[in-house]
N, C-alpha and C. Protein backbone atom coordinates (compact mmCIF):
# COMPACT_ATOMS: atom_id res chain seq x y z
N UNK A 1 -15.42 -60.51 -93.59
CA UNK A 1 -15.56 -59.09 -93.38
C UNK A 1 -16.01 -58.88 -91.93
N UNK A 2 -15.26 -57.51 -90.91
CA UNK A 2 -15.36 -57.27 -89.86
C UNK A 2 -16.35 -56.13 -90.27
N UNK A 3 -17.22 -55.84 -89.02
CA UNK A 3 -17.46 -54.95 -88.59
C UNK A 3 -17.93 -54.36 -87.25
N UNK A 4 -17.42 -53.16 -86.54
CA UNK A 4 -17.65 -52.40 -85.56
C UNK A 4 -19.17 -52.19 -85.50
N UNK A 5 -20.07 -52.62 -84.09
CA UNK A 5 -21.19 -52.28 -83.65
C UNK A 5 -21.30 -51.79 -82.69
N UNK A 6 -22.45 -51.26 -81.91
CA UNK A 6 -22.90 -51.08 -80.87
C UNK A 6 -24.04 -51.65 -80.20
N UNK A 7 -23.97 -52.44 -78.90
CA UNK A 7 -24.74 -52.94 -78.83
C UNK A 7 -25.77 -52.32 -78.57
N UNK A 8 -27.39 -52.75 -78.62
CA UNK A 8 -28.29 -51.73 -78.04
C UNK A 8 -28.61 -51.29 -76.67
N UNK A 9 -28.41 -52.74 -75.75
CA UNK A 9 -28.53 -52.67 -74.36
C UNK A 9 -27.36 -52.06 -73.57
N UNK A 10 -26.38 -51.91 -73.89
CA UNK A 10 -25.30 -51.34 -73.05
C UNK A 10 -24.40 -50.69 -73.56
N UNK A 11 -24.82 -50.58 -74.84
CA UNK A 11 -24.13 -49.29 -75.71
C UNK A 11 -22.49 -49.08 -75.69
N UNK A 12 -22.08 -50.44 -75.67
CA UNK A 12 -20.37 -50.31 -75.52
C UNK A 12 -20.51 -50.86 -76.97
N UNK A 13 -19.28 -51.00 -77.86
CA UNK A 13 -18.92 -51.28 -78.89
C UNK A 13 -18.10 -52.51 -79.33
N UNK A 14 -18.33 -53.41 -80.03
CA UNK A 14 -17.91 -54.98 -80.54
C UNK A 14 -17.29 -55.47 -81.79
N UNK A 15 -16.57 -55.54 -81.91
CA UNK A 15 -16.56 -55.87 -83.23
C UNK A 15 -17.33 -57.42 -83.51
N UNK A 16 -18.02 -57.78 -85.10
CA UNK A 16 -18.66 -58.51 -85.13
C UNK A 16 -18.28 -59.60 -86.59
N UNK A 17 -18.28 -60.38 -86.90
CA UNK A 17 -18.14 -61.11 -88.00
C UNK A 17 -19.58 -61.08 -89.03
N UNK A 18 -19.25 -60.34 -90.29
CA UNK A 18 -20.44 -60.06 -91.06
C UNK A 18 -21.11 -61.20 -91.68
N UNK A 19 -20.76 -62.26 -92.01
CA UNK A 19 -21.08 -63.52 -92.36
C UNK A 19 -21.81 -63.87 -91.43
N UNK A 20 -21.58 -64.01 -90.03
CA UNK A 20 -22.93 -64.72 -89.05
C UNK A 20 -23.83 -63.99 -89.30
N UNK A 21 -25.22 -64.53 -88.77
CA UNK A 21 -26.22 -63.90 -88.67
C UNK A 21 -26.42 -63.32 -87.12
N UNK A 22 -25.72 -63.86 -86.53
CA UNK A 22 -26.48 -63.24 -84.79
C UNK A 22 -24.69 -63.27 -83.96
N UNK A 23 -25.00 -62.39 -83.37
CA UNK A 23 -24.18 -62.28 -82.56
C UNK A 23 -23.79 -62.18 -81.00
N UNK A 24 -23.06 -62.36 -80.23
CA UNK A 24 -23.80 -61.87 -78.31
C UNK A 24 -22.77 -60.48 -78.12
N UNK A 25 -23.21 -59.78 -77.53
CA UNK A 25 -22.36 -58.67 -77.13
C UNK A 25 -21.82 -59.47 -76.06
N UNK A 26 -20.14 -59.17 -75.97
CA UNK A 26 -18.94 -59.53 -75.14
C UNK A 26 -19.18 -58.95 -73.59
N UNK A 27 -20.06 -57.51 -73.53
CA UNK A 27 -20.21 -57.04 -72.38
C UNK A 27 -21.08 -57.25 -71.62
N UNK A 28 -22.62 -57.30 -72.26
CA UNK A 28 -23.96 -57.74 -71.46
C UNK A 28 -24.27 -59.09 -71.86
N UNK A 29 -23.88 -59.88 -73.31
CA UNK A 29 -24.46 -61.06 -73.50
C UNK A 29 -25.53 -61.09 -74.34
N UNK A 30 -26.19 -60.10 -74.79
CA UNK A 30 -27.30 -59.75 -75.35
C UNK A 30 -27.07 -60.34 -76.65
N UNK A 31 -28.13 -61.24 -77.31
CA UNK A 31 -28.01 -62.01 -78.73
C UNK A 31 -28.31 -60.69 -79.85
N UNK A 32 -27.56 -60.43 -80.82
CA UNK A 32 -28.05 -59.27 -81.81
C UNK A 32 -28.13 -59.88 -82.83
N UNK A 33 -29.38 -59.50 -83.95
CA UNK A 33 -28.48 -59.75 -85.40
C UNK A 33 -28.13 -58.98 -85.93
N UNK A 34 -26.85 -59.69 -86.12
CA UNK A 34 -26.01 -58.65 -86.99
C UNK A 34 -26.33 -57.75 -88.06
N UNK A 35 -27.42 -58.49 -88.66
CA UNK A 35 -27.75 -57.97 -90.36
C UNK A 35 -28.50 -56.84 -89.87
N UNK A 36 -29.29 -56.90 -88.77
CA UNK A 36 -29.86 -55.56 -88.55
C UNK A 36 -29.31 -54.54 -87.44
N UNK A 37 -27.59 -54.68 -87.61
CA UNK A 37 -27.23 -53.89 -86.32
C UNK A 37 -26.41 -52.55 -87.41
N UNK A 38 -26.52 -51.58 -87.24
CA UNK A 38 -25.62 -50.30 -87.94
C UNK A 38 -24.44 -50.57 -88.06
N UNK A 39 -23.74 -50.68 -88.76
CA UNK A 39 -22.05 -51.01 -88.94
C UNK A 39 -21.56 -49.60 -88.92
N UNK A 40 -20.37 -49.29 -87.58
CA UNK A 40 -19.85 -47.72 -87.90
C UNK A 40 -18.39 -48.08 -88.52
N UNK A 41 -17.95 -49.24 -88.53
CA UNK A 41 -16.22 -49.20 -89.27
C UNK A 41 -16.57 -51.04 -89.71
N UNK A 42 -16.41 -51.20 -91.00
CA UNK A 42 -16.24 -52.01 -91.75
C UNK A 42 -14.67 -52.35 -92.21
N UNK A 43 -14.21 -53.62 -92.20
CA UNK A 43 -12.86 -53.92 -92.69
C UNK A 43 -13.03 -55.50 -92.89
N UNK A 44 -11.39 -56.21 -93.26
CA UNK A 44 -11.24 -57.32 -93.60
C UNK A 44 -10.52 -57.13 -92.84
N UNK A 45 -9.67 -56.81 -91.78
CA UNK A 45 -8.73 -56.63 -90.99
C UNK A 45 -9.32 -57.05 -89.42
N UNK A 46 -9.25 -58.22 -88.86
CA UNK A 46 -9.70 -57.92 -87.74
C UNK A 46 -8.97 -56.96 -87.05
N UNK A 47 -7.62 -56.88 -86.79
CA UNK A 47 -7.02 -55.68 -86.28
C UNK A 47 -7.59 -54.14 -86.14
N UNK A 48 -7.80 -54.15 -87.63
CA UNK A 48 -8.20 -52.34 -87.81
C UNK A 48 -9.84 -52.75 -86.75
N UNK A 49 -10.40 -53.64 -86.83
CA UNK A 49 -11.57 -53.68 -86.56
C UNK A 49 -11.74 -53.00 -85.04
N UNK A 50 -10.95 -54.36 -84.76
CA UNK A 50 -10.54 -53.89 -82.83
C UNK A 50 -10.09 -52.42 -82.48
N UNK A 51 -8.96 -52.09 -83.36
CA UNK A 51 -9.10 -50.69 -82.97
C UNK A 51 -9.99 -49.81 -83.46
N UNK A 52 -10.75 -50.07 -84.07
CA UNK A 52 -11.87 -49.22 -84.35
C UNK A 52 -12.96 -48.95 -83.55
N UNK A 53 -13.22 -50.45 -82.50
CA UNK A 53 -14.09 -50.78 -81.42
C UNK A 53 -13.46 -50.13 -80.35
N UNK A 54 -11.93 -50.07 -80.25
CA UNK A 54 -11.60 -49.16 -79.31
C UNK A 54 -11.99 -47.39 -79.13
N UNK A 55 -11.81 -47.41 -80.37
CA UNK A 55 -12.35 -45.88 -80.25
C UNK A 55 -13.86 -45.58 -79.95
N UNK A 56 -14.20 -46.03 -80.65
CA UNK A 56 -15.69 -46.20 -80.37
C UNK A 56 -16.23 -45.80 -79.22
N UNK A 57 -15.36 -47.01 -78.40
CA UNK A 57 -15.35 -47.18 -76.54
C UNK A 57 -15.26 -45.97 -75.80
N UNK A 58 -13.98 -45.32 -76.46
CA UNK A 58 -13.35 -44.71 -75.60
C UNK A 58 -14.17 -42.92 -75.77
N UNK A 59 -14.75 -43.07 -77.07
CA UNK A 59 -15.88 -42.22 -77.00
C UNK A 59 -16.87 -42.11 -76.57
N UNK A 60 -17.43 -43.33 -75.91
CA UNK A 60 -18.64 -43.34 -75.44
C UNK A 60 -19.76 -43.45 -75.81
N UNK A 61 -20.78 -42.90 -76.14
CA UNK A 61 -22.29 -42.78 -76.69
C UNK A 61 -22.19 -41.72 -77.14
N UNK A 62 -21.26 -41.16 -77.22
CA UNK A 62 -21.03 -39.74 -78.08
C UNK A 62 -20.37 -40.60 -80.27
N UNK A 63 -21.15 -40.89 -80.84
CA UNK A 63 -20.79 -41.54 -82.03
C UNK A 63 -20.62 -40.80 -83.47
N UNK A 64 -21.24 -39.54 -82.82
CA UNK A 64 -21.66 -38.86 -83.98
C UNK A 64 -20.47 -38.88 -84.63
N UNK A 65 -19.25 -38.23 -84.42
CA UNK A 65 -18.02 -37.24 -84.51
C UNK A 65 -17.06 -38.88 -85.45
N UNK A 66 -17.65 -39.98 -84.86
CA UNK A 66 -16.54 -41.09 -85.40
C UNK A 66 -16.32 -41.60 -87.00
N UNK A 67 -17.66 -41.70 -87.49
CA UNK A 67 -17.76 -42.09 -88.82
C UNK A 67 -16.72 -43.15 -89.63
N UNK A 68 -16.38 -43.99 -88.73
CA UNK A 68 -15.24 -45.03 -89.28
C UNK A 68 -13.91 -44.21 -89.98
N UNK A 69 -13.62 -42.92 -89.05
CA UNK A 69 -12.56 -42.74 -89.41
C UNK A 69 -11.30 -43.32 -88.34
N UNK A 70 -10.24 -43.76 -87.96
CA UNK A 70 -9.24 -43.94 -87.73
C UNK A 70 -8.31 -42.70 -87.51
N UNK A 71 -7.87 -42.20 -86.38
CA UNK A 71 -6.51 -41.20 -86.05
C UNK A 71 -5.13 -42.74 -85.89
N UNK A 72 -4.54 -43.41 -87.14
CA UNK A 72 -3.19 -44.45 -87.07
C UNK A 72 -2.18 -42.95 -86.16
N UNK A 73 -1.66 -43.36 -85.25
CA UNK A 73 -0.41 -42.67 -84.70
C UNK A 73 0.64 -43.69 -84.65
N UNK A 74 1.52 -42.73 -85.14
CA UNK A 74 3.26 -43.40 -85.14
C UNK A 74 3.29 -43.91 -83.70
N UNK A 75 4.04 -44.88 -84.29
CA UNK A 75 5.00 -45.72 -82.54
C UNK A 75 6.34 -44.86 -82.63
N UNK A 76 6.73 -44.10 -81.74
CA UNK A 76 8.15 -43.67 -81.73
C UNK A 76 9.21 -45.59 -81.38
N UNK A 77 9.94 -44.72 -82.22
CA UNK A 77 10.93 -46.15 -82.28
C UNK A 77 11.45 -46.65 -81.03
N UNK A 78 11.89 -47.93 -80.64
CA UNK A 78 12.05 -48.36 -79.66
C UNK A 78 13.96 -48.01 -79.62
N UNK A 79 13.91 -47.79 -78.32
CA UNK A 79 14.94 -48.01 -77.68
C UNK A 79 15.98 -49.07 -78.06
N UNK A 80 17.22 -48.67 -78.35
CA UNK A 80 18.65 -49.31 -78.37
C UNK A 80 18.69 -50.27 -77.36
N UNK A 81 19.72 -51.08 -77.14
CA UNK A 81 20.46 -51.31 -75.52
C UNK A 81 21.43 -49.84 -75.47
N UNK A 82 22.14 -49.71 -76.42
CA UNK A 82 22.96 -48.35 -76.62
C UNK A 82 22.26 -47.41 -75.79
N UNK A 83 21.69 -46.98 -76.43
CA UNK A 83 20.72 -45.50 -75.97
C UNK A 83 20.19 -45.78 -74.66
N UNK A 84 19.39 -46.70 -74.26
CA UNK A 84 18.99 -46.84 -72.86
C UNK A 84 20.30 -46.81 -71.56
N UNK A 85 21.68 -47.14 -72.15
CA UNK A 85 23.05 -47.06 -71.43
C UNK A 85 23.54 -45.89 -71.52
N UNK A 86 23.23 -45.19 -72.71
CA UNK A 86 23.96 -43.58 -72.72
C UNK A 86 22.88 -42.96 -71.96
N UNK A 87 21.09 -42.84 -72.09
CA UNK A 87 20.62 -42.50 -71.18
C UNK A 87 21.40 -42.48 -69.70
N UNK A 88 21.57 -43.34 -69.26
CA UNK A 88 21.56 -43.93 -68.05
C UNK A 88 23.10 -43.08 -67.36
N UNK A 89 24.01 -43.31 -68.09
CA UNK A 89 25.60 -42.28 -68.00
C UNK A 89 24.77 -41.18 -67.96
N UNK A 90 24.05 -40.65 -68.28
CA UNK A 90 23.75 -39.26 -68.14
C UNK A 90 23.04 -38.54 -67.28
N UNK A 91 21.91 -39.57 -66.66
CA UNK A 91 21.67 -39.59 -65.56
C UNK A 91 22.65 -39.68 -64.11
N UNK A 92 23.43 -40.69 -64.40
CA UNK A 92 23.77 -40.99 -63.27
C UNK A 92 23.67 -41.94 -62.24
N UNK A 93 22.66 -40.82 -60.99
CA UNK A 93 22.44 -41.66 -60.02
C UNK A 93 20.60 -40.89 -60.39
N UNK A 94 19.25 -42.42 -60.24
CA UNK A 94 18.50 -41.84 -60.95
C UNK A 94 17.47 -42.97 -59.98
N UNK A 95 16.24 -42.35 -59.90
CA UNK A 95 14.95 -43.25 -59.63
C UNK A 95 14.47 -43.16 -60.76
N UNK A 96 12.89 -44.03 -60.61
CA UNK A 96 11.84 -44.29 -61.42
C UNK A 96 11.44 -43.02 -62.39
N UNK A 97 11.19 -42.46 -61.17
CA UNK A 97 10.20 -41.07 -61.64
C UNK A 97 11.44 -39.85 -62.64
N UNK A 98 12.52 -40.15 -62.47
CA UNK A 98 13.41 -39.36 -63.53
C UNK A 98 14.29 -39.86 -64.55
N UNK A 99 13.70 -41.22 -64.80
CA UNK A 99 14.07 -42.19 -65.67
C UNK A 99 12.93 -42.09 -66.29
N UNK A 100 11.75 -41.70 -66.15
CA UNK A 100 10.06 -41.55 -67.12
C UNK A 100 10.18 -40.23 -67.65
N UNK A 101 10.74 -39.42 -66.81
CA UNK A 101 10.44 -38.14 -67.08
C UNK A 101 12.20 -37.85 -68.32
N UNK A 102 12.50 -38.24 -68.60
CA UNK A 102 14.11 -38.62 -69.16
C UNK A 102 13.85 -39.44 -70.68
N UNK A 103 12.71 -40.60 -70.29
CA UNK A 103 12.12 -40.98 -71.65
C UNK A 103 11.27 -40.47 -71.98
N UNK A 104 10.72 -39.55 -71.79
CA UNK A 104 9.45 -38.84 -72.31
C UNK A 104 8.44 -39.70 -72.85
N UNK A 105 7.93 -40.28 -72.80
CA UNK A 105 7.27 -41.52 -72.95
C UNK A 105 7.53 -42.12 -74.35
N UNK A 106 8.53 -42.33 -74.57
CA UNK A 106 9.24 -43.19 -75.95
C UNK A 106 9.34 -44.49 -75.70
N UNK A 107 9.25 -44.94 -74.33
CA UNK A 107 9.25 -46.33 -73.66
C UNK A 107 8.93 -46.22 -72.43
N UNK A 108 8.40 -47.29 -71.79
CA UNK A 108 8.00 -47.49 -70.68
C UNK A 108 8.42 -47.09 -69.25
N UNK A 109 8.84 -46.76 -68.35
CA UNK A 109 10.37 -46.67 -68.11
C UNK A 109 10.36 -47.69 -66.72
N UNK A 110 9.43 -48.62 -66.95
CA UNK A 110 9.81 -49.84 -66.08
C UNK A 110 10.39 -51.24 -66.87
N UNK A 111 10.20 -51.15 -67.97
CA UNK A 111 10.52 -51.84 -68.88
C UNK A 111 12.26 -51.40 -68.78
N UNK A 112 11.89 -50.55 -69.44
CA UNK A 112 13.84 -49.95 -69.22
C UNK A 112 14.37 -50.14 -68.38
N UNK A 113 14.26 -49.87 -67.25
CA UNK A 113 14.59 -50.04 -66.08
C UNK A 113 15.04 -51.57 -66.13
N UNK A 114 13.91 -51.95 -66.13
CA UNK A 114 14.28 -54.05 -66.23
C UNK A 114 15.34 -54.49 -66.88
N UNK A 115 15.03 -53.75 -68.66
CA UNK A 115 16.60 -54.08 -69.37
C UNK A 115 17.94 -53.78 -69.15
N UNK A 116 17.55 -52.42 -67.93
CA UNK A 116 19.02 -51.89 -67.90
C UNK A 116 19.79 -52.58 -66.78
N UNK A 117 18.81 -53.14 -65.63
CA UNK A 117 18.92 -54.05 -65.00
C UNK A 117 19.50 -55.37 -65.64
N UNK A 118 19.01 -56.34 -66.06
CA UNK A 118 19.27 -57.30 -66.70
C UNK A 118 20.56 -57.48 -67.96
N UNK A 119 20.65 -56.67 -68.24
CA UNK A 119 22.05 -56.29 -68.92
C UNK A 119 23.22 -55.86 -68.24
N UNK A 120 22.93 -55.76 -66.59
CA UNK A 120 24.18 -55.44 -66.15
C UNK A 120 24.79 -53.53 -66.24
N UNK A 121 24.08 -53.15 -66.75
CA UNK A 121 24.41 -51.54 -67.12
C UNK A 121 24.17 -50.51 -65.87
N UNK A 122 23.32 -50.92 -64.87
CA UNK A 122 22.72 -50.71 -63.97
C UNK A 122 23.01 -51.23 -62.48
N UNK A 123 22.68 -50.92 -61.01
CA UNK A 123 22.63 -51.57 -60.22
C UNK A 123 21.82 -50.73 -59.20
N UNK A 124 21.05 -51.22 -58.01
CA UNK A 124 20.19 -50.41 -57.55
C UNK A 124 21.10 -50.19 -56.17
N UNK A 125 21.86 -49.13 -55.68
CA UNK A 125 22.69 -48.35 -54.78
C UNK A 125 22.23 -48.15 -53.64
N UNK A 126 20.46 -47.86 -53.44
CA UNK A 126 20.00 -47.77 -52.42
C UNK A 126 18.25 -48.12 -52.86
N UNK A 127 17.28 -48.79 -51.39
CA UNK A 127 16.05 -48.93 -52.40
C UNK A 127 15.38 -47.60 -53.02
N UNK A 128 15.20 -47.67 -54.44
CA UNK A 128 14.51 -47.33 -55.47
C UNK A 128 15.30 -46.38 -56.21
N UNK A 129 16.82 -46.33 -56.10
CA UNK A 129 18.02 -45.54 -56.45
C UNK A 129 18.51 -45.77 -57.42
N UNK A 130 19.23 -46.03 -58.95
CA UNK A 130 19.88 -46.64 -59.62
C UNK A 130 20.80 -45.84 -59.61
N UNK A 131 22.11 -47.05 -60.29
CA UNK A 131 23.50 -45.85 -60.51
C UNK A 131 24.04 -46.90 -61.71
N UNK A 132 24.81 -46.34 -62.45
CA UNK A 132 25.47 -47.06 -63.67
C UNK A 132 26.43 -47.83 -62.70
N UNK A 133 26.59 -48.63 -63.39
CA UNK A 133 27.53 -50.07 -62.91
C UNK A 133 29.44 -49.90 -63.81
């Protein structure tokens, strides 16, 4: 069994293994025991755990509002080779910045870029220019 802590000295968030007795925070080093540290998200999942420590984080010392709940958000589905090539016909002639703004952030659009590259679908016309091949 996982669980999400906070450490006391630097107040960032860890996930911890409930079976040990002591633990070090990853950020300051500080030895805790576990048995006497507040658990805010409990699981068997180290996964859910980590992202639970992420949130945590990304809240800050603000903890109240968290209560080991989880916001899971969908992954929009990944990209075709298809679709990243019909993208690309439709564009045209295209940089970085209207190849991101084109995926709306459904994918990376340096990543894309790379595949559309590497597949040949693509070729760069002038520096930082693409044009379908």
């Amino acid at each position: 069994m996982f669980g999400a802590v906070v450490c006391p000295r630097c107040r960032k968030g860890f996930a911890v293994d409930l079976e040990h007795r002591s633990s070090s925070c990853p950020h300051c080093g500080r030895q805790v025991q576990t048995r006497r540290m507040k658990t805010h998200f409990t699981s068997s999942s180290a996964s859910l755990t980590a992202q639970a420590v992420a949130g945590m984080n990304t809240k800050g010392r603000e903890l109240k509002g968290f209560k080991g709940k989880m916001d899971v958000e969908k992954k929009a589905l990944p990209f075709k080779p298809s679709m990243l090539e019909e993208l690309a016909r439709e564009l045209l002639e295209f940089d970085l910045g209207e190849l991101d703004k084109a995926l709306d952030g459904r994918m990376d659009a340096e990543e894309a870029l790379r595949r559309l590259i590497s597949s040949g679908s693509i070729f760069e016309c002038a520096p930082g220019r693409y044009r379908i091949a």
